[in-house]
Every structure is written in structure tokens, then in C-alpha cells.
Protein backbone atom coordinates (compact mmCIF):
# COMPACT_ATOMS: atom_id res chain seq x y z
CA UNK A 1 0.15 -129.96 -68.47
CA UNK A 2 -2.28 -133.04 -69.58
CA UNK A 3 -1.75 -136.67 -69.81
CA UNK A 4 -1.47 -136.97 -65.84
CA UNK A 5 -0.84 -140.84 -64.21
CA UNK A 6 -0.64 -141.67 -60.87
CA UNK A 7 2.64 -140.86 -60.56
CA UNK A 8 2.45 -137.05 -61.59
CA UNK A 9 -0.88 -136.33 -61.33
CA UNK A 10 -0.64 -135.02 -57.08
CA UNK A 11 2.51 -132.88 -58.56
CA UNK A 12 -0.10 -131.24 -61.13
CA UNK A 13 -2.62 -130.45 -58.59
CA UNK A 14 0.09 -129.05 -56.04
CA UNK A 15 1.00 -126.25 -58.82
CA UNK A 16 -2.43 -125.48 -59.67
CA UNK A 17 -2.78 -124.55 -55.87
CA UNK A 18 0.57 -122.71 -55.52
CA UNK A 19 -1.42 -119.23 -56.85
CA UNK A 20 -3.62 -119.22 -53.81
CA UNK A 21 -2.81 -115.69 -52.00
CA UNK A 22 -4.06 -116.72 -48.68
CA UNK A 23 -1.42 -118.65 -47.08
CA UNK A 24 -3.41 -120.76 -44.60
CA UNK A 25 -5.59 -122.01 -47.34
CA UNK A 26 -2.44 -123.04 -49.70
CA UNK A 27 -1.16 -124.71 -46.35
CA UNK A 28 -4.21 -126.73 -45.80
CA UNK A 29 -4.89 -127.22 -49.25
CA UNK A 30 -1.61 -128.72 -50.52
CA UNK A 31 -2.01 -131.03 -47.02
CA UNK A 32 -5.07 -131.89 -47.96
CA UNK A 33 -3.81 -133.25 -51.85
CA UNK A 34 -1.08 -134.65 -50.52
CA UNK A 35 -2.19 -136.98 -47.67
CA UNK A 36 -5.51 -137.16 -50.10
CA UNK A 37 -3.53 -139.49 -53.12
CA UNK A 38 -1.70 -141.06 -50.75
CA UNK A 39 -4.28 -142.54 -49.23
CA UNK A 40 -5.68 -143.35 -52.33
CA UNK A 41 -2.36 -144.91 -53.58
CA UNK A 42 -2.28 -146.95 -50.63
CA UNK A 43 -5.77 -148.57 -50.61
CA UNK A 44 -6.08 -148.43 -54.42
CA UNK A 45 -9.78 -148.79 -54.23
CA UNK A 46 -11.81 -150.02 -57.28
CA UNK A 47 -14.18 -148.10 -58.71
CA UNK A 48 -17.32 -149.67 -57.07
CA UNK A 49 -15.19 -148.49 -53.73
CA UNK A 50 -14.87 -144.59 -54.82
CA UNK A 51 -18.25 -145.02 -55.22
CA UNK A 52 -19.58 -146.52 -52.47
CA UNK A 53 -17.48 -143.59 -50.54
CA UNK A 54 -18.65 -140.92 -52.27
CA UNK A 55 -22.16 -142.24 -51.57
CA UNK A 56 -20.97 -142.59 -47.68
CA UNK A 57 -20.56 -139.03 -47.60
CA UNK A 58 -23.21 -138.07 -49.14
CA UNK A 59 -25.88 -140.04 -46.78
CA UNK A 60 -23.72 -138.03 -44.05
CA UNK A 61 -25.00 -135.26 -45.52
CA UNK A 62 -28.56 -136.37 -45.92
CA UNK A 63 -28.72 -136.87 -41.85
CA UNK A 64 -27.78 -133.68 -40.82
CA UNK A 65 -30.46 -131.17 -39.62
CA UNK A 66 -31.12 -128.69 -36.71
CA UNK A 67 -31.03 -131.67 -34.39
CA UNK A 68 -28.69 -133.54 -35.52
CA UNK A 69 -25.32 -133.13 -37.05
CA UNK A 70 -23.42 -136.64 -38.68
CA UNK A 71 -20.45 -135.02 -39.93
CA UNK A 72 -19.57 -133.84 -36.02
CA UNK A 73 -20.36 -137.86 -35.09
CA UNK A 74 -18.62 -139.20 -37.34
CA UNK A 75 -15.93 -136.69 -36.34
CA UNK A 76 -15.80 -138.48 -32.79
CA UNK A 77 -16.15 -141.76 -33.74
CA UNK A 78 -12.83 -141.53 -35.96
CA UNK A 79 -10.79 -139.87 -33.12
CA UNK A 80 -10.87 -136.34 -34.73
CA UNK A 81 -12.58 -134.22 -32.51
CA UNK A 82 -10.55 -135.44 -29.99
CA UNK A 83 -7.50 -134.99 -32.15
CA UNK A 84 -8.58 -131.50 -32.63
CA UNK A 85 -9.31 -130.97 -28.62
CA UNK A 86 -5.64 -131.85 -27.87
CA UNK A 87 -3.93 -129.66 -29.94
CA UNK A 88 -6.33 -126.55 -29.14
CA UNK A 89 -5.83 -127.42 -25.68
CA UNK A 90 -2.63 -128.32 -23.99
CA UNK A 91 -2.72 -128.82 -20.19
CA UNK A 92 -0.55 -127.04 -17.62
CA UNK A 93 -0.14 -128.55 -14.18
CA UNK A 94 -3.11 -127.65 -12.08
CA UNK A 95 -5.29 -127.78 -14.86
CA UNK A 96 -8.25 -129.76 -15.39
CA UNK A 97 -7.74 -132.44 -18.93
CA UNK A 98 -10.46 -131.53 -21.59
CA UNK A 99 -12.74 -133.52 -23.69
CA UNK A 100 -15.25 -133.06 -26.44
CA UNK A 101 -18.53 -131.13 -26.02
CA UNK A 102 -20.55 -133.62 -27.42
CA UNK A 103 -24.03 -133.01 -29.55
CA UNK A 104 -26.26 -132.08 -26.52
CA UNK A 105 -25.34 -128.82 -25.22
CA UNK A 106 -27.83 -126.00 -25.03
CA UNK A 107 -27.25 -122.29 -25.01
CA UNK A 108 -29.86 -121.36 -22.92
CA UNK A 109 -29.50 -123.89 -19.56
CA UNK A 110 -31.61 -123.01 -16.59
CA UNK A 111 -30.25 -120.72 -13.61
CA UNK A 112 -30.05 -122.65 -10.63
CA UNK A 113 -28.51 -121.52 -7.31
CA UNK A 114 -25.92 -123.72 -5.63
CA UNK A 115 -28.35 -126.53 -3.57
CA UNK A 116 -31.02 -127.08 -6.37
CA UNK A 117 -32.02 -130.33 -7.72
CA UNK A 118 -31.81 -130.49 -11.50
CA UNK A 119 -33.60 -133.95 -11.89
CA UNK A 120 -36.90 -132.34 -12.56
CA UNK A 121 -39.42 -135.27 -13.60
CA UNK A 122 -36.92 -138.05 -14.25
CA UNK A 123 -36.21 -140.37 -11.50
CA UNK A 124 -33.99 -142.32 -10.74
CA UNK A 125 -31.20 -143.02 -7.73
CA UNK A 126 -30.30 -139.56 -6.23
CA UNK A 127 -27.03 -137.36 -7.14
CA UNK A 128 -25.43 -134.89 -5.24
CA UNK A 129 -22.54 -133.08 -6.73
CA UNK A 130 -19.89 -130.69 -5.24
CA UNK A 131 -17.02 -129.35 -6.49
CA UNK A 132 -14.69 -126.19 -6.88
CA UNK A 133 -13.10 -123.75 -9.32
CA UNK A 134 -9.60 -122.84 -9.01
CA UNK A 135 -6.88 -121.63 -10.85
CA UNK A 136 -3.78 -123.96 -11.56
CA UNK A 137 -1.88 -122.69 -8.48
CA UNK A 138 -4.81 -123.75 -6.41
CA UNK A 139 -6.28 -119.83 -5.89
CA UNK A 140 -10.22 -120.52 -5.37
CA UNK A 141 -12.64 -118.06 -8.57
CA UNK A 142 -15.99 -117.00 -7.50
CA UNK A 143 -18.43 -116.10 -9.24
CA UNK A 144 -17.30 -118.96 -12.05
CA UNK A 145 -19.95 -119.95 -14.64
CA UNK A 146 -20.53 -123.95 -14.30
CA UNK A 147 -22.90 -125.59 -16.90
CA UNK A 148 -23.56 -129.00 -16.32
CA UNK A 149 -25.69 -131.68 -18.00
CA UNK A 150 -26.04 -135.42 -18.41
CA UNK A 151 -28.64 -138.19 -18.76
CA UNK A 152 -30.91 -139.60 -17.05
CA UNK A 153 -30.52 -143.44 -15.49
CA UNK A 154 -31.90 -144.96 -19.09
CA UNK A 155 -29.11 -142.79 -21.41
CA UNK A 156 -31.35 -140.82 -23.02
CA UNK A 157 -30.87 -136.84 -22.22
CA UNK A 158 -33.60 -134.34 -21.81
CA UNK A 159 -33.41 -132.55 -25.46
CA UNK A 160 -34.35 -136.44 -27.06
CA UNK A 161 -37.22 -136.78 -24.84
CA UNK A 162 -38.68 -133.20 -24.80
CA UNK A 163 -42.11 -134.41 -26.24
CA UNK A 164 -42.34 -136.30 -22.86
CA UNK A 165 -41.00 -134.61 -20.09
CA UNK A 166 -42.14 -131.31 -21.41
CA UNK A 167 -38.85 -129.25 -19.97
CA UNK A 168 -35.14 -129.52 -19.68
CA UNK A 169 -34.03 -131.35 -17.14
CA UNK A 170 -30.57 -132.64 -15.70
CA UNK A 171 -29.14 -129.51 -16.78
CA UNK A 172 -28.72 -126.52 -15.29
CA UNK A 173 -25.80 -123.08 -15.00
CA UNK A 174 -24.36 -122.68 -11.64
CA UNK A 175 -22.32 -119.62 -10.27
CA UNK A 176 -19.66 -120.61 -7.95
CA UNK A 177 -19.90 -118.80 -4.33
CA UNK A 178 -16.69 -116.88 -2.51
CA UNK A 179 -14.83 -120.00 -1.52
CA UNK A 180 -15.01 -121.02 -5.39
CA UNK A 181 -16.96 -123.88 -4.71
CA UNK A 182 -20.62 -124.98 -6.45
CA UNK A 183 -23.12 -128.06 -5.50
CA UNK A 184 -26.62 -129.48 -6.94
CA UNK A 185 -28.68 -132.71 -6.78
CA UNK A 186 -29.74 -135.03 -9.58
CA UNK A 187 -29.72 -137.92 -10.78
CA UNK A 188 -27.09 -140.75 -11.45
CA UNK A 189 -26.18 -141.03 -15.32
CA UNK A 190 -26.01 -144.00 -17.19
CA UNK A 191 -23.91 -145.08 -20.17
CA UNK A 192 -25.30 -144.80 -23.92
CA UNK A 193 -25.13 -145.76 -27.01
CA UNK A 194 -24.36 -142.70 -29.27
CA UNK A 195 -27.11 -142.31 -32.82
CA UNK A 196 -26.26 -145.23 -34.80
CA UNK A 197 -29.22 -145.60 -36.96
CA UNK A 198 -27.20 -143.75 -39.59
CA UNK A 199 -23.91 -143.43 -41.66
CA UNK A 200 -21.78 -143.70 -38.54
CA UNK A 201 -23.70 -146.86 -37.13
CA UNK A 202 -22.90 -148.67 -40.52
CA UNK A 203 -19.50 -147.67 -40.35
CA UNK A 204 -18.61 -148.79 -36.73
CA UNK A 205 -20.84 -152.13 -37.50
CA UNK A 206 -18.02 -153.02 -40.05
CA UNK A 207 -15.67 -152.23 -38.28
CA UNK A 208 -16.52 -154.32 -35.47
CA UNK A 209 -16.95 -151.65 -33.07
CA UNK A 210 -19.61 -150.89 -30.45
CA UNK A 211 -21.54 -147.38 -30.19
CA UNK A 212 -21.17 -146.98 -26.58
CA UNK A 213 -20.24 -144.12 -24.24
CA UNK A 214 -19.58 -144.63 -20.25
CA UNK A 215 -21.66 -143.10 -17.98
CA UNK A 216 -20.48 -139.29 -17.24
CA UNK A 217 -21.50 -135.69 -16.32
CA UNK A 218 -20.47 -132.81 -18.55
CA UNK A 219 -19.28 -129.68 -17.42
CA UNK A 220 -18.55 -126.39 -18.87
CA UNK A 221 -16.65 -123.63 -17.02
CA UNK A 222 -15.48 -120.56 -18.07
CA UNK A 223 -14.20 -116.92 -15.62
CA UNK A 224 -12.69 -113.94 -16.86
CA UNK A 225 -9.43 -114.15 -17.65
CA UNK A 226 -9.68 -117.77 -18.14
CA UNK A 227 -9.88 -120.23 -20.92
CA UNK A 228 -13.25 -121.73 -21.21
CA UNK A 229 -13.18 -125.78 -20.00
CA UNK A 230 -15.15 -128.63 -21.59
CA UNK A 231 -14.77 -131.76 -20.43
CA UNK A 232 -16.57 -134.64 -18.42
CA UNK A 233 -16.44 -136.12 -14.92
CA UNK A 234 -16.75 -140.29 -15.83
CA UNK A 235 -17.82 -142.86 -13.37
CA UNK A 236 -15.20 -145.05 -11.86
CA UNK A 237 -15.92 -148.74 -12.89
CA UNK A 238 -18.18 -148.11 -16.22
CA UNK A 239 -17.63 -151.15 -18.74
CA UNK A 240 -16.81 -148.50 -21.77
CA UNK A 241 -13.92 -146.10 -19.72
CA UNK A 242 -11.90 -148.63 -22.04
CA UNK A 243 -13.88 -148.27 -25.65
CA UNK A 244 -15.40 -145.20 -25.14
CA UNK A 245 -17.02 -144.85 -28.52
CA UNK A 246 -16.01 -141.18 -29.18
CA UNK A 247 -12.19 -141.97 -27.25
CA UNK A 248 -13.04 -139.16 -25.03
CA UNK A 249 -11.77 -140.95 -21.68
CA UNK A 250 -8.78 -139.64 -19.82
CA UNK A 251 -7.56 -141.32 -16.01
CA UNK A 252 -7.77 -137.90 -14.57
CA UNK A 253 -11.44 -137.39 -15.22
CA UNK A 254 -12.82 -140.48 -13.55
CA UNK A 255 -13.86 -140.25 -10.47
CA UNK A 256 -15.90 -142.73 -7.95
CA UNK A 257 -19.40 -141.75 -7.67
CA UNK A 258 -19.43 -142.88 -4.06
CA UNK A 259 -22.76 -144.54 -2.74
CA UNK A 260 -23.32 -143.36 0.53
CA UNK A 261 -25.89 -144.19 3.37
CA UNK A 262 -29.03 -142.26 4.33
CA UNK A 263 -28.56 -139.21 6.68
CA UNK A 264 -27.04 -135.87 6.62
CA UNK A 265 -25.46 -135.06 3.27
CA UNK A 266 -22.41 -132.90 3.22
CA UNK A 267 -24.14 -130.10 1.74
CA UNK A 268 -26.43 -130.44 4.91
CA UNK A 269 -29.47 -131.73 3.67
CA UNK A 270 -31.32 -135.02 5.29
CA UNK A 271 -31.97 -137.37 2.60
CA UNK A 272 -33.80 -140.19 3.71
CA UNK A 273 -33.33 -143.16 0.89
CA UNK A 274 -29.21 -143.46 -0.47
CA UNK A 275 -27.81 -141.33 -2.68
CA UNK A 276 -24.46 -140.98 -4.83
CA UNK A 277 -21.91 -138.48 -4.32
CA UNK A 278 -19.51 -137.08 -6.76
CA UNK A 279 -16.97 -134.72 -5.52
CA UNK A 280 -14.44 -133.18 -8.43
CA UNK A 281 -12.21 -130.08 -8.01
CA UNK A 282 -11.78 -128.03 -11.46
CA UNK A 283 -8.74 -125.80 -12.04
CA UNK A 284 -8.44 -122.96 -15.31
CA UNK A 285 -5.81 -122.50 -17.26
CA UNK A 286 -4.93 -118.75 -17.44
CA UNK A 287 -5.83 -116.88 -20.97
CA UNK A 288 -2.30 -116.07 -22.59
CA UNK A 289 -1.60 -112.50 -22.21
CA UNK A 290 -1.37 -112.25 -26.43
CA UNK A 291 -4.37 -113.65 -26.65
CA UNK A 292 -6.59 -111.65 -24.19
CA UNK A 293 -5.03 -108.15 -26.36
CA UNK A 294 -6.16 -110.00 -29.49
């Protein structure tokens, strides 16, 4: 076949795909033509456009490195990722919502025992955080892994900062004790603005949009048996729950970070200057039986 127009030219790529053997890739593939032209036929850019698109994506490119990836932001910033997140991860009653992971996660997170304060050299106003790990029907889970990180009180997080604080900070893995439950001191997060000195920024600039994410603390849990859980704990009141650059809000993870007096805190520990408290019980979805025998 030659002599394709606009009309018959998706048709022609369709059958040249039709020979692929693996079945997932012909599904995605013949997806990907399809909603591909009509996209095109519905925007009908000029050429300077395809250009300047092709060009988009290829500056994308250009940004990524070891620290930082533009494809995954620009991901967010269109609503995939979070797409993606709620098809991989419907929610049974009991359990906790997810959310994305976000571009500062590390592998290797401190060991802390339940008590510790994470804050390390950044200040700021004081943290304490307590929670629990349960399953859906409310059944506590020791020994739980709990990562948890966030930024400090200016937005920035410890891995941008490195060459001045020297060590990670604000970050740390917890176990949960017999009762399920899990506690630490920091500090208070702030909002931010995600990177938006590249491809991204331009393209939320246009479109009239702001970078910014409210202020949150990310956790990620994960037991045996259980599906692992991303998601974040959002402060009640933030100016972004609303816009949330990356649309990564949901009502059931905000919570009030409550502001509470000098004194005993109830972990036990005098604090003499006030402090926040953030108090958010977690419950895991069970691992389908198929999957745990695949």
C-alpha cells in the first residue's frame, strides 16, 4: 500500500502492526496509533508545531540524569502518574488511599528506633509524629517497615542540599512495635515548588499553571503478606490541597498538624518550646492470594 492521506494512513499503520507475536505489545501499540492520529487530526498542528514538539521532547530528554528524571515530572504534572497509581491500586475499605512516590526517595534511609528525632541539622518548629499499621479489618502488624521523608520548613529536602548539611536528614525507616504502632520527631514541612527551570516549567508557564505542591510527609509501608503503600499525609489548611501541582491530593490523606502547647508530649517526652503533632492511622490492603503464588 502507498499513496496514504489522512484518512487511510492510521488504517496502514494498524496492519503493519497486526504481525506483532506478542500480544501486549500489538495491544499497546495499535492504542498508541490510534489515539496518536487522532490527536493529531484534532489539533492539526502546522509544521512549525510538530516541530516545536518534537524539540519539547527532546529537551526532556536533555534534563534527565542520575538526579534528575523530566520524563517522570512531566509525568505528574499531566496527571499520569497519578492516572497510573489509580488503576494499579484500587482501595478496599480499611485501606489507606495512595499517591505518587515522588522524585526524592532513597533506597538506603537511616534506621531509627521508634522515639528518634530525624531533623538532624535543619531547624525549624518541632514535629512529632505517631501513627499505626493495621490491616483493613483494623488487626494491628508489628514489625511493619515505615519509611518516611519530607522537607524541611524552606521546601527544599535533604538530597538537594547534601553539599550543605553534609547527611540525610528528615528521613528515616521505622519498624512498628507489638501494638502496630510507630512515632519520631522532626520537623514541620513546608510546601514547594516542584523543578521548573526546565521543559516542564515552560510547559505549566503556558499553561497558566503554578509549580506548587502543599506541604506533606511521605510514607512508605510495606509487611509480609501485604501490598506495599505509597502515599502522603498533607497538612490541613495548605493553600495548594486545591492545585496541587502533581494532582496528588486526596480528602482522606489530610490531616491537621495540630499545634500544641509546651509540656508532656504523648509519646512522654517534655518539650519545652511548642511543637506540632500529626497523628495518622495506616491500614494494608491484603496481597491477592494469585498474586503472592505468582
Amino acid at each position: 500500500m502507498r499513496n496514504f492521506n489522512e484518512n487511510t494512513i492510521t488504517d496502514a499503520v494498524l496492519e503493519r502492526i497486526a504481525g506483532a507475536t506478542d500480544q501486549r505489545i500489538k495491544q499497546v501499540s495499535e492504542a498508541l496509533v490510534r489515539h496518536l492520529h487522532a490527536f493529531v487530526r484534532e489539533v492539526r498542528p502546522t509544521q512549525k508545531e510538530w516541530e516545536y514538539g518534537i524539540d519539547f521532547l527532546t529537551r526532556t530528554g536533555h534534563m534527565c540524569d542520575d538526579k534528575r528524571q523530566e520524563f517522570i515530572l512531566l509525568s505528574d504534572a499531566l496527571g499520569v502518574s497519578m492516572l497510573v497509581d489509580a488503576i494499579n491500586h484500587p482501595v478496599p475499605e480499611g485501606a489507606t488511599e495512595t499517591t505518587v512516590l515522588g522524585p526524592f526517595f532513597v533506597q538506603a534511609s537511616p534506621e531509627k528506633d521508634n522515639g528518634a528525632d530525624i531533623s538532624g541539622p535543619k531547624e525549624g518548629d518541632p514535629m512529632l509524629v505517631t501513627g499505626s499499621v493495621s490491616t483493613v479489618d483494623g488487626r494491628p502488624l508489628a514489625g511493619a517497615v515505615v519509611d518516611v521523608w519530607h522537607s524541611d520548613d524552606d521546601g527544599y529536602y535533604d538530597v538537594q542540599q547534601l553539599d550543605k548539611i553534609g547527611d540525610l536528614a528528615m528521613r528515616a525507616r521505622f519498624h512498628t512495635d507489638q501494638n502496630g504502632r510507630f512515632n519520631f520527631w522532626s520537623i514541620k514541612p513546608a510546601a514547594y515548588p516542584i523543578p521548573h527551570d526546565g521543559t516542564v516549567g515552560d510547559m505549566l508557564a503556558v499553561q497558566g499553571r503554578h509549580p506548587w505542591r502543599p506541604a506533606h510527609v511521605h510514607f512508605m509501608i510495606s509487611a509480609p503478606g501485604f501490598e506495599q503503600l505509597v502515599t502522603h499525609v498533607f497538612v490541613a489548611g495548605d493553600q495548594y490541597l486545591d492545585s496541587d501541582v502533581v494532582f496528588g491530593v486526596k480528602d482522606s490523606l489530610i490531616r491537621e498538624f495540630v499545634r500544641c502547647p509546651p509540656g508532656r508530649a504523648p509519646d512522654g517526652r517534655m518539650v519545652d518550646s511548642e511543637y506540632y503533632h500529626l497523628n495518622y492511622d495506616f491500614g494494608l490492603k491484603q496481597v491477592a492470594s494469585n498474586a503472592r503464588a505468582a
